[in-house]
C-alpha atoms as a PDB file:
ATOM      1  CA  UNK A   1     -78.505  53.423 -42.117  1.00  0.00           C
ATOM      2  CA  UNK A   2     -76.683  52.400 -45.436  1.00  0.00           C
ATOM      3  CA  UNK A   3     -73.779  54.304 -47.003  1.00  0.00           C
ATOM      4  CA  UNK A   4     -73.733  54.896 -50.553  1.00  0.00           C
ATOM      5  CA  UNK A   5     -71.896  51.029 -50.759  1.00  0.00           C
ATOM      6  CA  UNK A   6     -74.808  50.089 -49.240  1.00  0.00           C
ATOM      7  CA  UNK A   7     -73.090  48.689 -46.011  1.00  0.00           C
ATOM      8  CA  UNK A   8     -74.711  49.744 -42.910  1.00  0.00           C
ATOM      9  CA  UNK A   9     -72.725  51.404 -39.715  1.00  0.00           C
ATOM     10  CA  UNK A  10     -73.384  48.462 -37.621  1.00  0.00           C
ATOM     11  CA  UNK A  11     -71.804  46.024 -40.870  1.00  0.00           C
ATOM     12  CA  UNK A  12     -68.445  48.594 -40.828  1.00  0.00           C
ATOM     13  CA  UNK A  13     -67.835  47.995 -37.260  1.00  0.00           C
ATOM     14  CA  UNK A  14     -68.976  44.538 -37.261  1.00  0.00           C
ATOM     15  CA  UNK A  15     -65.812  44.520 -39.692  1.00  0.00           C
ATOM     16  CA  UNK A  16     -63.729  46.757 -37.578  1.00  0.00           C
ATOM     17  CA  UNK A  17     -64.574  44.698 -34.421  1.00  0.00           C
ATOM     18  CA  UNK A  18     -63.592  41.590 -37.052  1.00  0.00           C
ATOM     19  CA  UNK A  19     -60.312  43.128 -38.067  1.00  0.00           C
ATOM     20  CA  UNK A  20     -59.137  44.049 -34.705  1.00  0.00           C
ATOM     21  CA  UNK A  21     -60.185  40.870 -33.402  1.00  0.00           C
ATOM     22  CA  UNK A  22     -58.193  39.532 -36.097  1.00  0.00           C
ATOM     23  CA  UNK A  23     -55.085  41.708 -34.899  1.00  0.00           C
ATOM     24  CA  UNK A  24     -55.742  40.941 -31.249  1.00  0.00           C
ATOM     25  CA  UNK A  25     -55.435  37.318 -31.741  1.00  0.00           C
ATOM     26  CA  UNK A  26     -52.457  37.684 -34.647  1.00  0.00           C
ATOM     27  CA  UNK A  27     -50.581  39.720 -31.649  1.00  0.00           C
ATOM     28  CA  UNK A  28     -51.631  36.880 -29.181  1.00  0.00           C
ATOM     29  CA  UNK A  29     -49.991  34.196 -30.952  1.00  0.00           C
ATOM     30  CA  UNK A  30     -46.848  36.558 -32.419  1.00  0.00           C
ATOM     31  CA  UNK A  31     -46.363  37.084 -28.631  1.00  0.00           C
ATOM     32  CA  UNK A  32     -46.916  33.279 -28.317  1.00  0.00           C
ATOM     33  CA  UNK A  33     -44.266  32.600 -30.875  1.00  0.00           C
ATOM     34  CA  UNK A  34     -41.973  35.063 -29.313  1.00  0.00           C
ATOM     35  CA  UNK A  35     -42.127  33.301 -26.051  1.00  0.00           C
ATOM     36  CA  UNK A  36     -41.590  29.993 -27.174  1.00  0.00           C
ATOM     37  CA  UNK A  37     -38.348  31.010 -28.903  1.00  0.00           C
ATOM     38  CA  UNK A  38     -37.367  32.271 -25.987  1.00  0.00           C
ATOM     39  CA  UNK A  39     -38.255  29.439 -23.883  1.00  0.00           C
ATOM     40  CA  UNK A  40     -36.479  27.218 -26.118  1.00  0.00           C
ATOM     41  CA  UNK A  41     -33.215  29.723 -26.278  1.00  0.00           C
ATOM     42  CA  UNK A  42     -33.393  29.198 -22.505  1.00  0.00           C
ATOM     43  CA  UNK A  43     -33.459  25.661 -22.647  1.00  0.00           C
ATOM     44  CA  UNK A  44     -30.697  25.347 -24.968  1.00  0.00           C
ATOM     45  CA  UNK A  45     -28.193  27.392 -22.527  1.00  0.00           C
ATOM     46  CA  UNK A  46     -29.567  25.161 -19.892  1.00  0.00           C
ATOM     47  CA  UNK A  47     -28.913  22.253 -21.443  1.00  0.00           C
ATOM     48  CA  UNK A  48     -25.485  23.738 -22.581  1.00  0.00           C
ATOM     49  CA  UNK A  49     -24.451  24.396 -19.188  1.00  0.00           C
ATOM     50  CA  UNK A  50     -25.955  21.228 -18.113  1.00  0.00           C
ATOM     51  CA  UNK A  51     -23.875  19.136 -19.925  1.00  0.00           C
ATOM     52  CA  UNK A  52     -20.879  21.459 -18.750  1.00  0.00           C
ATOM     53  CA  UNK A  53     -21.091  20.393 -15.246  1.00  0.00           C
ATOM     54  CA  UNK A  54     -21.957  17.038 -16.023  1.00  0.00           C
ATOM     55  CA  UNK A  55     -18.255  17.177 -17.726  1.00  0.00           C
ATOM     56  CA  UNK A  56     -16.465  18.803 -14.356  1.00  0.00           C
ATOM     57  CA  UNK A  57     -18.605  16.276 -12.364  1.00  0.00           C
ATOM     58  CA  UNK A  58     -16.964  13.806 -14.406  1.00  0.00           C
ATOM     59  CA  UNK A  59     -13.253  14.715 -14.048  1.00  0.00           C
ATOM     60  CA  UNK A  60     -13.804  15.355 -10.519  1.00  0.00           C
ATOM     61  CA  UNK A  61     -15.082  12.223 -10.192  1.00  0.00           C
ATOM     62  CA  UNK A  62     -11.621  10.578 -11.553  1.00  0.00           C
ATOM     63  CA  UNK A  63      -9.794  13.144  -9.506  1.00  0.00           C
ATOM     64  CA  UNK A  64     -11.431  11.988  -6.219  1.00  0.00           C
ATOM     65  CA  UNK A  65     -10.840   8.501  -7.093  1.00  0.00           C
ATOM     66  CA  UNK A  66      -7.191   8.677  -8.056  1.00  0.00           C
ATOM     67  CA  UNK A  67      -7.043  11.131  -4.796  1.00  0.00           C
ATOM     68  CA  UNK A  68      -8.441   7.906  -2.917  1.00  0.00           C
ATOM     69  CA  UNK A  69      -5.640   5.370  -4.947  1.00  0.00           C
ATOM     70  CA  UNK A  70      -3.272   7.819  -3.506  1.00  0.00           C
ATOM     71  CA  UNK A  71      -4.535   8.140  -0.466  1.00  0.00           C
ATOM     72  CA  UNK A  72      -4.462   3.922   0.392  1.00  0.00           C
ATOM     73  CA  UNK A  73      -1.016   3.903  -1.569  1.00  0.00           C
ATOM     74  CA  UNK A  74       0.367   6.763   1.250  1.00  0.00           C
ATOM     75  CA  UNK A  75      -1.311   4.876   4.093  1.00  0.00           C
ATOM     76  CA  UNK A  76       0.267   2.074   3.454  1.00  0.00           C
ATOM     77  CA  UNK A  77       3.650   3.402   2.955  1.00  0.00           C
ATOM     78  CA  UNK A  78       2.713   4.893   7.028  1.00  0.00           C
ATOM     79  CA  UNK A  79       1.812   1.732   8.059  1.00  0.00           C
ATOM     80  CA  UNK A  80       5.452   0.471   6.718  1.00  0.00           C
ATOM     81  CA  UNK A  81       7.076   2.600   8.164  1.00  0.00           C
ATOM     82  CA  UNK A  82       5.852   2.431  11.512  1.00  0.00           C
ATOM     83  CA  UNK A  83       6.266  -1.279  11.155  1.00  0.00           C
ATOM     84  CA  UNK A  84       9.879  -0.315  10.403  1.00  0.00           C
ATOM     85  CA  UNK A  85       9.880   2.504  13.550  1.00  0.00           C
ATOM     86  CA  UNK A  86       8.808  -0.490  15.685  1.00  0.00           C
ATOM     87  CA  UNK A  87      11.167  -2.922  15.190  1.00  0.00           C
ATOM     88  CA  UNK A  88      13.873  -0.326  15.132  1.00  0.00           C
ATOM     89  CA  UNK A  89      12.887   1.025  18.547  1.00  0.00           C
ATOM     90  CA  UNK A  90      13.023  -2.737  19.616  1.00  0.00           C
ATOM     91  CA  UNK A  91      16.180  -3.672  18.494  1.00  0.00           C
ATOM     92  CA  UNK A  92      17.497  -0.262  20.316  1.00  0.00           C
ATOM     93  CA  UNK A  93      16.019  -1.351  23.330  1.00  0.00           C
ATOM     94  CA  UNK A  94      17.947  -4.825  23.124  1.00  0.00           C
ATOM     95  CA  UNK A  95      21.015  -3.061  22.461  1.00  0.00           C
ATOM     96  CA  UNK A  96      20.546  -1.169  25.328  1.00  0.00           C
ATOM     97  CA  UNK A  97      19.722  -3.960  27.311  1.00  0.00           C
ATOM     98  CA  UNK A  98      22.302  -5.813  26.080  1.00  0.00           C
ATOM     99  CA  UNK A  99      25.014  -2.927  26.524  1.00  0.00           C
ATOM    100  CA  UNK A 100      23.870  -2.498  29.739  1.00  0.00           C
ATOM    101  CA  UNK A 101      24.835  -6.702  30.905  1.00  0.00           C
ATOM    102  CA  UNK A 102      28.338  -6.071  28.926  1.00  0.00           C
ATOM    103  CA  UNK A 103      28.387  -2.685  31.567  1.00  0.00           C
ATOM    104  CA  UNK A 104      27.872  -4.885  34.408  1.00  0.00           C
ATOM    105  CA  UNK A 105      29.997  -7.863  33.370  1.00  0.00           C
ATOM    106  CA  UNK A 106      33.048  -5.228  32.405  1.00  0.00           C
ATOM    107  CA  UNK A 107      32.490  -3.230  35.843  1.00  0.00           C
ATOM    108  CA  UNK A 108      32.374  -7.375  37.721  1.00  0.00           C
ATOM    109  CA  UNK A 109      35.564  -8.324  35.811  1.00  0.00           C
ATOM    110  CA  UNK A 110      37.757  -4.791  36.816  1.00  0.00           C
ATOM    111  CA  UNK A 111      35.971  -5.053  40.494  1.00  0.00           C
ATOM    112  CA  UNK A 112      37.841  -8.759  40.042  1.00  0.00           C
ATOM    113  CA  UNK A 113      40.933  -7.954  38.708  1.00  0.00           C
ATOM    114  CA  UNK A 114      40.952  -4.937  41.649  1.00  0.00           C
ATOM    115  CA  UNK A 115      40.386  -7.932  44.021  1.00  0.00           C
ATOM    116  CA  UNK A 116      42.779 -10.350  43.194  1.00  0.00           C
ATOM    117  CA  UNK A 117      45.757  -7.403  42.987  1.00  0.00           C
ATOM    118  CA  UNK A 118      44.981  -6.248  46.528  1.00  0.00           C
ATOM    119  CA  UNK A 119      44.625 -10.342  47.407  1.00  0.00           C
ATOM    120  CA  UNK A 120      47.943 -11.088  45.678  1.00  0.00           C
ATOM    121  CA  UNK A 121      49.329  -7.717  47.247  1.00  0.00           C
ATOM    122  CA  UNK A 122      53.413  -8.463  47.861  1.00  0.00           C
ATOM    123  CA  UNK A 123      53.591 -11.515  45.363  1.00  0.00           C
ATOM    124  CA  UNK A 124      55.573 -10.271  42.344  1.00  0.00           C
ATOM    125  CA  UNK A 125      53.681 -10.285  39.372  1.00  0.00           C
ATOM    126  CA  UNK A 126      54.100 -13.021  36.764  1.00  0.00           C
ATOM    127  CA  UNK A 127      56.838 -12.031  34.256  1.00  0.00           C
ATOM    128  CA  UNK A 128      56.504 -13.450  30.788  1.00  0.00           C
ATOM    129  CA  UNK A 129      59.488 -15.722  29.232  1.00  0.00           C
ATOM    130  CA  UNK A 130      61.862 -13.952  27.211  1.00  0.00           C
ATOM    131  CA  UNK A 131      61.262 -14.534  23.254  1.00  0.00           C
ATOM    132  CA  UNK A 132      63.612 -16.647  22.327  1.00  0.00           C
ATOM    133  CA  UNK A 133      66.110 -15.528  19.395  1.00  0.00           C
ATOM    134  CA  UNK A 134      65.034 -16.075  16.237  1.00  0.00           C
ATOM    135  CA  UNK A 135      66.564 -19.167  13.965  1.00  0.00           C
ATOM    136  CA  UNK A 136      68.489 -18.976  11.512  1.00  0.00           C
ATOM    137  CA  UNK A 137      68.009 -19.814   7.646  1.00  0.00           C
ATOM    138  CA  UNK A 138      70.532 -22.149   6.249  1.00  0.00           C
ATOM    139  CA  UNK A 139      70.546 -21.078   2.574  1.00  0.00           C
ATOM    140  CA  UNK A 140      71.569 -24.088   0.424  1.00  0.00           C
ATOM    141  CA  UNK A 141      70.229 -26.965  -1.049  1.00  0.00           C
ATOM    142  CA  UNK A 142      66.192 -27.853  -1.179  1.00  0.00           C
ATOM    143  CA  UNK A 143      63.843 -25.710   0.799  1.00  0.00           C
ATOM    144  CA  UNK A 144      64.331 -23.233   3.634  1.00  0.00           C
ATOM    145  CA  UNK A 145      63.591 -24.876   6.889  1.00  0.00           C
ATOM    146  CA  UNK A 146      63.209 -23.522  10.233  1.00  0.00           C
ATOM    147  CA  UNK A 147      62.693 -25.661  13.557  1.00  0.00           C
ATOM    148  CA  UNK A 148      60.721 -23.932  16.238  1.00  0.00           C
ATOM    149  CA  UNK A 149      61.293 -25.009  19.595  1.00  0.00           C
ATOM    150  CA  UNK A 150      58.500 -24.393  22.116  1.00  0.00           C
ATOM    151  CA  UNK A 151      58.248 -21.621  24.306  1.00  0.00           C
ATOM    152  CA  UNK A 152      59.756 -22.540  27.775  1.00  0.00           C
ATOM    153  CA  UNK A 153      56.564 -23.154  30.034  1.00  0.00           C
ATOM    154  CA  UNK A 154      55.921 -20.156  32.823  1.00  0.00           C
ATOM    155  CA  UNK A 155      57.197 -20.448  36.301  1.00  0.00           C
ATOM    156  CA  UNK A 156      54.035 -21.372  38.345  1.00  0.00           C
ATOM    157  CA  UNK A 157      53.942 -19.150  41.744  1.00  0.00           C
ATOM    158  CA  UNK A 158      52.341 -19.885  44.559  1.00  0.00           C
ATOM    159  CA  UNK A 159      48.678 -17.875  45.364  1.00  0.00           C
ATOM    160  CA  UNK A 160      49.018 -17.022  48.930  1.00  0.00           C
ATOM    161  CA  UNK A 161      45.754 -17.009  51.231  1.00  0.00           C
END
């Protein structure tokens, strides 16, 4: 069967078939197109954010390490001053030590003295000398000149046993 063009029915939807095959495959690869923009506008925000976090990484990185600087720097100042503690609490603990002998050697000498004044009992106690009077200054010719005379030695009493 021919139309008055002289095309038959199977020719107009041989072309039909043709142009919709034409549109079916146009369609394929607009939606083709469409996804590959896409794909490539997710790529570029992952890439985006990507480099974003390697940036934090980055600074975090530097913050850990000057975190760790710090972190030797305040051990060490612990270790110093522990040292320090140390020998502090040492040096207490000789003092102590030490106060405690000067204790003991104060408490011997009164428990001494106590001993000898209940030994020496009715013997007077030593008196000292009497200060002599002072000397006069002879104002006058050259330099002011005093003689000292030596103090008159102490009676020496007996120690009774």
């Amino acid at each position: 069967m021919k139309n008055e063009w002289g095309v038959s029915a199977v020719g107009i939807v041989l072309a039909i078939v043709m142009v919709a095959a034409g549109a079916g495959g146009g369609f394929y690869v607009w939606q083709q197109q469409q996804q590959l923009v896409q794909a490539r506008r997710d790529l570029s925000e992952t890439k985006s954010a990507l480099d974003r976090a390697s940036a934090e990484s980055q600074a975090a990185k530097a913050e850990a390490a000057a975190a760790r600087k710090e972190l030797e720097e305040q051990k060490a100042a612990l270790a110093q001053l522990k040292s320090e503690r140390d020998s502090a609490a040492m040096l207490l603990e000789a003092e102590k030590a030490h106060s405690a002998r000067l204790q003991a050697d104060l408490t011997l000498a009164r428990d001494q003295i106590a001993f000898v004044r209940s030994r020496a009992g009715a013997v007077a106690q030593p008196t000292l000398a009497p200060r002599p009077p002072p000397v006069p200054v002879l104002h006058g010719r050259g330099s002011a000149v005093s003689a000292a005379r030596p103090a008159p030695a102490p009676e020496a009493q007996p120690v009774s046993r």
